[in-house]
PDB file of N, CA and C in Angstrom:
ATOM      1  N   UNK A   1     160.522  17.440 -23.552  1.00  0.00           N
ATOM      2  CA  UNK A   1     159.982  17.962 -24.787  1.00  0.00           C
ATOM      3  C   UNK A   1     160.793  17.386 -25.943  1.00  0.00           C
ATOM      4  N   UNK A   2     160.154  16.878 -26.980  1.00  0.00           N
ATOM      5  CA  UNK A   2     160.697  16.109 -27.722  1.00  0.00           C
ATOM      6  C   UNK A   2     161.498  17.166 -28.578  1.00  0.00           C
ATOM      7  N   UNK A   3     162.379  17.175 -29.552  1.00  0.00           N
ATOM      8  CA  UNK A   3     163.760  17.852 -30.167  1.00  0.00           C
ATOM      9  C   UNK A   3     162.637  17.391 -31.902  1.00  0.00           C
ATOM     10  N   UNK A   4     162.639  18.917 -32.274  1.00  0.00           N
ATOM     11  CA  UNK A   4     161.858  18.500 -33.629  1.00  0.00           C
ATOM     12  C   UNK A   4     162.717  19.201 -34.731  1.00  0.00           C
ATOM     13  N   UNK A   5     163.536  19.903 -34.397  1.00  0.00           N
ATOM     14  CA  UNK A   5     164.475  20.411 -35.560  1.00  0.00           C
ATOM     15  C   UNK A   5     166.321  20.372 -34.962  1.00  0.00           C
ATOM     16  N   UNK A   6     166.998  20.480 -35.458  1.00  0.00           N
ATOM     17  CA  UNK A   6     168.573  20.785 -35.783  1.00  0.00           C
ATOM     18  C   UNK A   6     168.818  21.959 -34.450  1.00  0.00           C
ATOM     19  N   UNK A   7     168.045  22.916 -34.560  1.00  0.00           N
ATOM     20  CA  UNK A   7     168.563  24.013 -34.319  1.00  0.00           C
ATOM     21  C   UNK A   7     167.296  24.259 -32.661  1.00  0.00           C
ATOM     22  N   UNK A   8     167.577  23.778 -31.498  1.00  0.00           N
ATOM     23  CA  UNK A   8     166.025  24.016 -31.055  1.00  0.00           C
ATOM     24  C   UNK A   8     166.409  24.060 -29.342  1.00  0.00           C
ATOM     25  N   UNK A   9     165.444  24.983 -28.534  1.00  0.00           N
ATOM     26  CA  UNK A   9     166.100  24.849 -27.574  1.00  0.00           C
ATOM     27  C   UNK A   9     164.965  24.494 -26.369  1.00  0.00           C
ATOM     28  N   UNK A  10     164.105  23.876 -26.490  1.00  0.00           N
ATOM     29  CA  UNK A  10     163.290  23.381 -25.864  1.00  0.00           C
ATOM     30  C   UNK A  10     162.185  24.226 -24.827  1.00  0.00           C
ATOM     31  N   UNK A  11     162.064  23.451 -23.442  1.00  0.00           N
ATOM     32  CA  UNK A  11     161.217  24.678 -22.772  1.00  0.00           C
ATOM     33  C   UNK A  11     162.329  25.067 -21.168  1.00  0.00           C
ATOM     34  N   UNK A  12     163.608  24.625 -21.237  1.00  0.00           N
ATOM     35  CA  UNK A  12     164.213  25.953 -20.385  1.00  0.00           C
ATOM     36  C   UNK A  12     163.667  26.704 -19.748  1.00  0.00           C
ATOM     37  N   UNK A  13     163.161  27.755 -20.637  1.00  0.00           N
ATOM     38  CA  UNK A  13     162.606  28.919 -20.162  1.00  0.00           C
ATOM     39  C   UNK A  13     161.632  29.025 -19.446  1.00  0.00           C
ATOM     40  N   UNK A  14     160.765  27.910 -18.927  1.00  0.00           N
ATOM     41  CA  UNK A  14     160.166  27.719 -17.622  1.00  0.00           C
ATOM     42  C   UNK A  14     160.673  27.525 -16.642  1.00  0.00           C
ATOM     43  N   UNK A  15     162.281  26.847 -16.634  1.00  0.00           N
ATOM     44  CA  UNK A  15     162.708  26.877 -15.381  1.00  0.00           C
ATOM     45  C   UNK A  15     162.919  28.766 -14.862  1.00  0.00           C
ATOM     46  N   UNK A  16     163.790  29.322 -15.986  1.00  0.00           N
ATOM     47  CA  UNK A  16     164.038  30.789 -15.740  1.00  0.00           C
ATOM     48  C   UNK A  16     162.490  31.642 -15.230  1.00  0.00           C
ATOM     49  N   UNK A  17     161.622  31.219 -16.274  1.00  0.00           N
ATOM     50  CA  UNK A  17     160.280  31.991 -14.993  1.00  0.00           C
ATOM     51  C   UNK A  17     159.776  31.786 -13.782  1.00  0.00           C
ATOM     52  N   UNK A  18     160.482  30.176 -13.195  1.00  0.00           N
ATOM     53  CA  UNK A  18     160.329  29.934 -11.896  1.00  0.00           C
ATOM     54  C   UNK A  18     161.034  30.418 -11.258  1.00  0.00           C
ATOM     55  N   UNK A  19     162.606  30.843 -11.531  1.00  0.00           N
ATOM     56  CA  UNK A  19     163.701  30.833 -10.832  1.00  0.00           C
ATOM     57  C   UNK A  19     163.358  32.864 -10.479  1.00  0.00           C
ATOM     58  N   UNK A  20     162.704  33.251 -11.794  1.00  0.00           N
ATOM     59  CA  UNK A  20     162.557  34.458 -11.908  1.00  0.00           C
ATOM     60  C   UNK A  20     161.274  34.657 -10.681  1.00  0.00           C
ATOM     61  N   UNK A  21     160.770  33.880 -10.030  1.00  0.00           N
ATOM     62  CA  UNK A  21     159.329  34.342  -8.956  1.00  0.00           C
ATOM     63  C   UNK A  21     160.204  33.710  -7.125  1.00  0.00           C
ATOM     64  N   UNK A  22     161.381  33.599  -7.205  1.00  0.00           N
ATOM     65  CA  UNK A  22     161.734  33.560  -6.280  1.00  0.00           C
ATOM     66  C   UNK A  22     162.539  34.022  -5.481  1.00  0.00           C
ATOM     67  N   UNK A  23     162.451  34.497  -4.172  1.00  0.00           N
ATOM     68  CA  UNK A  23     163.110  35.757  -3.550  1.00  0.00           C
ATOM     69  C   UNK A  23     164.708  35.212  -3.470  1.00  0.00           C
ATOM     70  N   UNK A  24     164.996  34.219  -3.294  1.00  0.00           N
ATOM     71  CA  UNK A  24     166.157  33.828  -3.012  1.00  0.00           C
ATOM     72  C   UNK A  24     167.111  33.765  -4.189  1.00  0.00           C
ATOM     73  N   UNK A  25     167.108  33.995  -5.520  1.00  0.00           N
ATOM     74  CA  UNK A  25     167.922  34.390  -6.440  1.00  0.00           C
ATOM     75  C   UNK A  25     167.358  35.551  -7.370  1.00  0.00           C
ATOM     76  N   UNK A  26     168.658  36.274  -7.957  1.00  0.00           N
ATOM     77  CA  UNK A  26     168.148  37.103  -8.688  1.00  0.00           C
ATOM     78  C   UNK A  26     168.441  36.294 -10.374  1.00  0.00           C
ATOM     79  N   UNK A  27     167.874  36.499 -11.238  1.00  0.00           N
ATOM     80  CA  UNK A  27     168.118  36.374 -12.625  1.00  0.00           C
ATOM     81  C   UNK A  27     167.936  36.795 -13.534  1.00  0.00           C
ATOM     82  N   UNK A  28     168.247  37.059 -14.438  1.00  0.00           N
ATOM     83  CA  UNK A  28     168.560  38.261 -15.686  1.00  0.00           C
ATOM     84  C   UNK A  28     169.206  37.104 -17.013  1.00  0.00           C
ATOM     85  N   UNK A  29     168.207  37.559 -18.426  1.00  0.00           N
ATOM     86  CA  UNK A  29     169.055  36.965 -19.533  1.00  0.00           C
ATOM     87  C   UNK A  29     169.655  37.896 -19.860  1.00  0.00           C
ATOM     88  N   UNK A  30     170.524  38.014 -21.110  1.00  0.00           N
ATOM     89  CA  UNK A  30     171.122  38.561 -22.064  1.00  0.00           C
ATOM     90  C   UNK A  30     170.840  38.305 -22.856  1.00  0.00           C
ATOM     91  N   UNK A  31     170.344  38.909 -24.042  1.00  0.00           N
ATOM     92  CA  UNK A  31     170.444  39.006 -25.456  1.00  0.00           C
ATOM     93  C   UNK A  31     171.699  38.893 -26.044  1.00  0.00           C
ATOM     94  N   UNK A  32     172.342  37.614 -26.435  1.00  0.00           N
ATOM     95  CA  UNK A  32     172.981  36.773 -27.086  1.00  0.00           C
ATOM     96  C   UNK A  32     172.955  35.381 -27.636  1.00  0.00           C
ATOM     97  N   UNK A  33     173.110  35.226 -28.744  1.00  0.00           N
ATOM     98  CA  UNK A  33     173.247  34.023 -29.223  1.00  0.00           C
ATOM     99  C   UNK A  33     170.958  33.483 -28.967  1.00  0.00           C
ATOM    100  N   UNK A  34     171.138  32.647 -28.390  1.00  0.00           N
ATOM    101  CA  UNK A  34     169.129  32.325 -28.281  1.00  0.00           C
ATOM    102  C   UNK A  34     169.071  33.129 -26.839  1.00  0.00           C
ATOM    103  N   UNK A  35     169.680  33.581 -26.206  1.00  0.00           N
ATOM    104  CA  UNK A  35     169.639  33.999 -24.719  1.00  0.00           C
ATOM    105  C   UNK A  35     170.568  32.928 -23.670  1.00  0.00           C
ATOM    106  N   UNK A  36     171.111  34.220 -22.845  1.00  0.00           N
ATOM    107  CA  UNK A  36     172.072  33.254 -22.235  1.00  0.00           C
ATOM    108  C   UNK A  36     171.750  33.740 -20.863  1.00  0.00           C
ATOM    109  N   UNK A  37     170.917  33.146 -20.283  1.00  0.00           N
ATOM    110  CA  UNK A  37     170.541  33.554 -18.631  1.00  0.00           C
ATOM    111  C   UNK A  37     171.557  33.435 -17.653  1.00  0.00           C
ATOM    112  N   UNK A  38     171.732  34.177 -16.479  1.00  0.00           N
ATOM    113  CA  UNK A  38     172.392  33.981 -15.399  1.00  0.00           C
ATOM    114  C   UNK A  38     171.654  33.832 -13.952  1.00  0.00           C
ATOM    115  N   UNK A  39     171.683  33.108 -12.922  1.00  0.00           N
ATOM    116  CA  UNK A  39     170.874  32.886 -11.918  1.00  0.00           C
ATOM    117  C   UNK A  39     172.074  33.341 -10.845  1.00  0.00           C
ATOM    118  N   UNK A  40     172.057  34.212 -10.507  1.00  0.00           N
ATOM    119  CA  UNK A  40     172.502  34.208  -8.900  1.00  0.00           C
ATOM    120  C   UNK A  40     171.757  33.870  -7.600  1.00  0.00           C
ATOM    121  N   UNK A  41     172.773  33.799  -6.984  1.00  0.00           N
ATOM    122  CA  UNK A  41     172.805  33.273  -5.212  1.00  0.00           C
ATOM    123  C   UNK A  41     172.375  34.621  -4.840  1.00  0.00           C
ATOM    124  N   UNK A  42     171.822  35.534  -4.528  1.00  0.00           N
ATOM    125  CA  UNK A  42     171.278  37.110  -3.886  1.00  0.00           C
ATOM    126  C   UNK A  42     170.330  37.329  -4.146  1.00  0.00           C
ATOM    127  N   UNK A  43     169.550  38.336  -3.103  1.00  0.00           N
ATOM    128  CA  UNK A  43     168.106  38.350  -2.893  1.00  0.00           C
ATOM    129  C   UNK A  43     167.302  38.834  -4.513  1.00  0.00           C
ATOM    130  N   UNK A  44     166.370  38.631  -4.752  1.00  0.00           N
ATOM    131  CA  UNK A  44     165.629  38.994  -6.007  1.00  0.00           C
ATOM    132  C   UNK A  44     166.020  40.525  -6.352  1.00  0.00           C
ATOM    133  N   UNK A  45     165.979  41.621  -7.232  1.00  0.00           N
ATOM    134  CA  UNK A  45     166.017  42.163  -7.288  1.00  0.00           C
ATOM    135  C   UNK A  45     164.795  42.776  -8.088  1.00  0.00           C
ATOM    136  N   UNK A  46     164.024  42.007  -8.813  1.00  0.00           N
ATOM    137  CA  UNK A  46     162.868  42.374  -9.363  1.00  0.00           C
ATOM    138  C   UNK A  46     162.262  41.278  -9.664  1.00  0.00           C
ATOM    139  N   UNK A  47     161.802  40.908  -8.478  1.00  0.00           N
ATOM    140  CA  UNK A  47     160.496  39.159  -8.600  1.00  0.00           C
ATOM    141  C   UNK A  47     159.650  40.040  -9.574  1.00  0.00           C
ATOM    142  N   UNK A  48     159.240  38.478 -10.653  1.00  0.00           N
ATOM    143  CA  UNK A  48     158.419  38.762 -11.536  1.00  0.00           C
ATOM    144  C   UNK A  48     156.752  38.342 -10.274  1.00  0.00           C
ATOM    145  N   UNK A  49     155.856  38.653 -10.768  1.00  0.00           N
ATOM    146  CA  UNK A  49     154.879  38.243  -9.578  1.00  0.00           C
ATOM    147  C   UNK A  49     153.647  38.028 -10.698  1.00  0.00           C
ATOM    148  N   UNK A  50     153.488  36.992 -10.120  1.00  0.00           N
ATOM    149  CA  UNK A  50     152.745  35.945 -11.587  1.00  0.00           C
ATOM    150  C   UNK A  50     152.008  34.992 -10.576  1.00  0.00           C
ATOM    151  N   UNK A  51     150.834  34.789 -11.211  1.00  0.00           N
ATOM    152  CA  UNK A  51     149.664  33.730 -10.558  1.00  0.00           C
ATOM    153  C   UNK A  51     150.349  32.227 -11.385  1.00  0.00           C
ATOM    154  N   UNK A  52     151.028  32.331 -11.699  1.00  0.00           N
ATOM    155  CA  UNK A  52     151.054  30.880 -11.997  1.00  0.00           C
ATOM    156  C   UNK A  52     151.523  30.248 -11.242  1.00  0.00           C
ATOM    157  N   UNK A  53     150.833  28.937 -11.589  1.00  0.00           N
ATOM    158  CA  UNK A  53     150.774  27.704 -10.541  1.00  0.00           C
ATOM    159  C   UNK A  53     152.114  26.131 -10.527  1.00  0.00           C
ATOM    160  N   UNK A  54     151.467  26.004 -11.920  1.00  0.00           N
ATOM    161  CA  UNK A  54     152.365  24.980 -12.706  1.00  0.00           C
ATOM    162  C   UNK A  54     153.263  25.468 -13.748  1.00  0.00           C
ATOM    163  N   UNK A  55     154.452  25.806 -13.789  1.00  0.00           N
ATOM    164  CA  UNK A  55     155.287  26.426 -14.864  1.00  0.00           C
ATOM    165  C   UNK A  55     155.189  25.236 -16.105  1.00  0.00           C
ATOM    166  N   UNK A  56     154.979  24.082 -15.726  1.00  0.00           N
ATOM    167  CA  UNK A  56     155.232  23.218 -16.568  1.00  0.00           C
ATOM    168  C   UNK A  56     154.671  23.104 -17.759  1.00  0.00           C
ATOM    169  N   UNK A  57     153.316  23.926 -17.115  1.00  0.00           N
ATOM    170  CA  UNK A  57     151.901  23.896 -18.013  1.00  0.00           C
ATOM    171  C   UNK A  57     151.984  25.586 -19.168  1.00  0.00           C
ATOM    172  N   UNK A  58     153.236  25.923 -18.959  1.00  0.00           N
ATOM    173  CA  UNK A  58     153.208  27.185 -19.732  1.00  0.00           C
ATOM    174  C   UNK A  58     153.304  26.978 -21.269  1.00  0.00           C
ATOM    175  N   UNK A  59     152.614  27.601 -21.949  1.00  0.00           N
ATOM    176  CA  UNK A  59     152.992  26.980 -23.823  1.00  0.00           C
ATOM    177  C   UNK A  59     153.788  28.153 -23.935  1.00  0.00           C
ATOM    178  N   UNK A  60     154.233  27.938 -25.230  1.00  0.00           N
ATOM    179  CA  UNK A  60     155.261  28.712 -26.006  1.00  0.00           C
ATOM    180  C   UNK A  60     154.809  29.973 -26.221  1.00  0.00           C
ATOM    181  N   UNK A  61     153.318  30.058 -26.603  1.00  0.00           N
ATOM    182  CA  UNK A  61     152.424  31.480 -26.577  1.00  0.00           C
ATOM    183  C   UNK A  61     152.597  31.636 -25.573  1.00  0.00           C
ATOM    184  N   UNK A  62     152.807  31.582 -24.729  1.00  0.00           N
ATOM    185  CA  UNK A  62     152.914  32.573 -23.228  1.00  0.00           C
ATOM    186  C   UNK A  62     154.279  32.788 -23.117  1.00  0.00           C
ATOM    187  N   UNK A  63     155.519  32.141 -23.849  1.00  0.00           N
ATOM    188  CA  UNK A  63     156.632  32.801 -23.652  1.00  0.00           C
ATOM    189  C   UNK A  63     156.657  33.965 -24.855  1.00  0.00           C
ATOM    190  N   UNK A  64     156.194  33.497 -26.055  1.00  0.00           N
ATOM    191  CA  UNK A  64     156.120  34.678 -27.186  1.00  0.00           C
ATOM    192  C   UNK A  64     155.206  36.399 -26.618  1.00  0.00           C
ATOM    193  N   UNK A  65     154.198  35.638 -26.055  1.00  0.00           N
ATOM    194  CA  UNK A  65     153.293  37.250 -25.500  1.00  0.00           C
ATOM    195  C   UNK A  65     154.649  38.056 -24.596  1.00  0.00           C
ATOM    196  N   UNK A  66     155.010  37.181 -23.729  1.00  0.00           N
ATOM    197  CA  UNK A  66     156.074  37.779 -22.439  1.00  0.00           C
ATOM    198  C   UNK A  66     157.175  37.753 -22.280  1.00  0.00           C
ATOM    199  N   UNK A  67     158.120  37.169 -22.972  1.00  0.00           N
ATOM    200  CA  UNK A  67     159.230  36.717 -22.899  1.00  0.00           C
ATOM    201  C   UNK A  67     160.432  38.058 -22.518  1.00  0.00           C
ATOM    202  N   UNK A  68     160.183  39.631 -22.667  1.00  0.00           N
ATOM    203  CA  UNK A  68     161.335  40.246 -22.001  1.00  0.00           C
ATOM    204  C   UNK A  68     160.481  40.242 -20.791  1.00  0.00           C
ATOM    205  N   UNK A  69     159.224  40.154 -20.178  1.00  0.00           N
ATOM    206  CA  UNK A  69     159.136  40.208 -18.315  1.00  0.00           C
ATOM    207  C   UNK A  69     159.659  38.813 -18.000  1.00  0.00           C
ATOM    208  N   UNK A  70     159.360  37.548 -18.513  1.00  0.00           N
ATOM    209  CA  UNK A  70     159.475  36.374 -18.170  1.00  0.00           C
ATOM    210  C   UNK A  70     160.696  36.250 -17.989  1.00  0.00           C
ATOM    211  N   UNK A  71     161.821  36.975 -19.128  1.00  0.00           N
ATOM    212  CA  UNK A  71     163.309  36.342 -18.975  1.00  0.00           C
ATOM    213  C   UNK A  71     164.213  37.372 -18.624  1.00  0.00           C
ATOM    214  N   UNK A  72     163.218  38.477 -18.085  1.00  0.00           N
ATOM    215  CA  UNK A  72     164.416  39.816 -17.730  1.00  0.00           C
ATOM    216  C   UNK A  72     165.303  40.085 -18.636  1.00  0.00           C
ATOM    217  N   UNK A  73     165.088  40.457 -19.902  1.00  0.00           N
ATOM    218  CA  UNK A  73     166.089  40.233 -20.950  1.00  0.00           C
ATOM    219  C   UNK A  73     166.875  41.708 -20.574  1.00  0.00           C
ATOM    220  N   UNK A  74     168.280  41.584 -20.798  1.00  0.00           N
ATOM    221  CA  UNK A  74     169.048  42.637 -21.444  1.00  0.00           C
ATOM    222  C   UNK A  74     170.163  42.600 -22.189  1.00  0.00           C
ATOM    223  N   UNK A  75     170.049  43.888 -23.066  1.00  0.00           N
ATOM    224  CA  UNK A  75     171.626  43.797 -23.944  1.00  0.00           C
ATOM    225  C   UNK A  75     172.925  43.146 -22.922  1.00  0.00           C
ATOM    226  N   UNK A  76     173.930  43.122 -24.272  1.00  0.00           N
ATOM    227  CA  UNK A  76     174.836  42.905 -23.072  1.00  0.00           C
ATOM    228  C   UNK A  76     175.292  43.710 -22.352  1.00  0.00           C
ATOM    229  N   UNK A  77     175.574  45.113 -22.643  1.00  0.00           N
ATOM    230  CA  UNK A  77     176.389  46.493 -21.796  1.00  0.00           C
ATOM    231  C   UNK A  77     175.595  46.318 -20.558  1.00  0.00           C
ATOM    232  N   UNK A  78     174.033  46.198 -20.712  1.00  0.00           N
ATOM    233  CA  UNK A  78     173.351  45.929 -19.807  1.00  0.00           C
ATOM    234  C   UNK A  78     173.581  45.475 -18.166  1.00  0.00           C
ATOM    235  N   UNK A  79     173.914  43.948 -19.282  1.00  0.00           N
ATOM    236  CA  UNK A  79     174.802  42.593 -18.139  1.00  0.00           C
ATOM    237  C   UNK A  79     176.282  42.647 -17.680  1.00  0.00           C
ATOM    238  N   UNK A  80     176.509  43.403 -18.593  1.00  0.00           N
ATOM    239  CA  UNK A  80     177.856  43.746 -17.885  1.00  0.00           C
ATOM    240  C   UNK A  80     178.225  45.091 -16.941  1.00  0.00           C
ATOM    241  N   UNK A  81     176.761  45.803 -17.061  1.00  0.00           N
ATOM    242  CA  UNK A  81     176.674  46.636 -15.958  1.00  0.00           C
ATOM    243  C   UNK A  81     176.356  45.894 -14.625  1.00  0.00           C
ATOM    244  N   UNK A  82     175.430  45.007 -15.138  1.00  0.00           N
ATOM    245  CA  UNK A  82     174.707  44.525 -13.949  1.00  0.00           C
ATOM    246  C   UNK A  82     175.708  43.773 -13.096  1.00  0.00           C
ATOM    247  N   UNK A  83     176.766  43.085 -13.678  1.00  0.00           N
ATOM    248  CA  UNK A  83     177.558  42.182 -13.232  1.00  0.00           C
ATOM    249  C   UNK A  83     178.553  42.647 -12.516  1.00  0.00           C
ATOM    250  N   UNK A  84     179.419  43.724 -13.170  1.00  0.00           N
ATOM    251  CA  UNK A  84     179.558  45.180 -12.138  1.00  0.00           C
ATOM    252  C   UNK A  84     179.306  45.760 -11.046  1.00  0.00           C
ATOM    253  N   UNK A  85     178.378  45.733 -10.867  1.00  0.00           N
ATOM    254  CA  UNK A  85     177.663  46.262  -9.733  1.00  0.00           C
ATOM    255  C   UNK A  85     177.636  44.969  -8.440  1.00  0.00           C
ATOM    256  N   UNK A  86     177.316  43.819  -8.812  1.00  0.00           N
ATOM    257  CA  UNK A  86     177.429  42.814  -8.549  1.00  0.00           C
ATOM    258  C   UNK A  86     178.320  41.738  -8.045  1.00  0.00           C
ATOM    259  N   UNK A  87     179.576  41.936  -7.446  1.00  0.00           N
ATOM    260  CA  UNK A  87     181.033  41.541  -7.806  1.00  0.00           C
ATOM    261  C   UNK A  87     181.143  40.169  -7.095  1.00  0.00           C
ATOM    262  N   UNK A  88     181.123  39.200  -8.080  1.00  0.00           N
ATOM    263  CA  UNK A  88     181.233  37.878  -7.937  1.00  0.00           C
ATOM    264  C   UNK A  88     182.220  36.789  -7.652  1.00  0.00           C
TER     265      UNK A  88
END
């Protein structure tokens, strides 16, 4: 995806909705900074479950409609609960 401003962070966030439909990692963003995702090695903990086919083919309107199911967003106390619980 071509870079059209200074400040820009491309389409990422299709990898995180793929990574987010698969049993073999769990992943969760945080609300910081543009979002700062984490992917673990452990079983899903809440597969998103989505008919999509081609992530590649997702536009930006489909991350704007969805983007806290798509990116599991949470605060940080959130993530640092979650990470907690989690011991890495």
């Amino acid at each position: 995806m071509p870079r059209y401003k200074i400040i820009w962070n491309g389409d990422v966030w299709k990898s995180i909705v793929k990574y987010r439909t698969l049993n073999g990692c769990d992943t969760i963003t945080c609300k910081i900074d543009h979002g700062v995702s984490i992917i673990s090695k452990i079983k899903n903990r809440d597969l998103l479950d989505t008919k999509i086919k081609n992530f590649k083919k997702l536009k930006f309107k489909d991350f704007y409609l969805n983007y806290q199911e798509y990116m599991r967003v949470m605060d940080y106390d959130e993530v640092v609960n979650y990470l907690s619980k989690h011991s890495y």
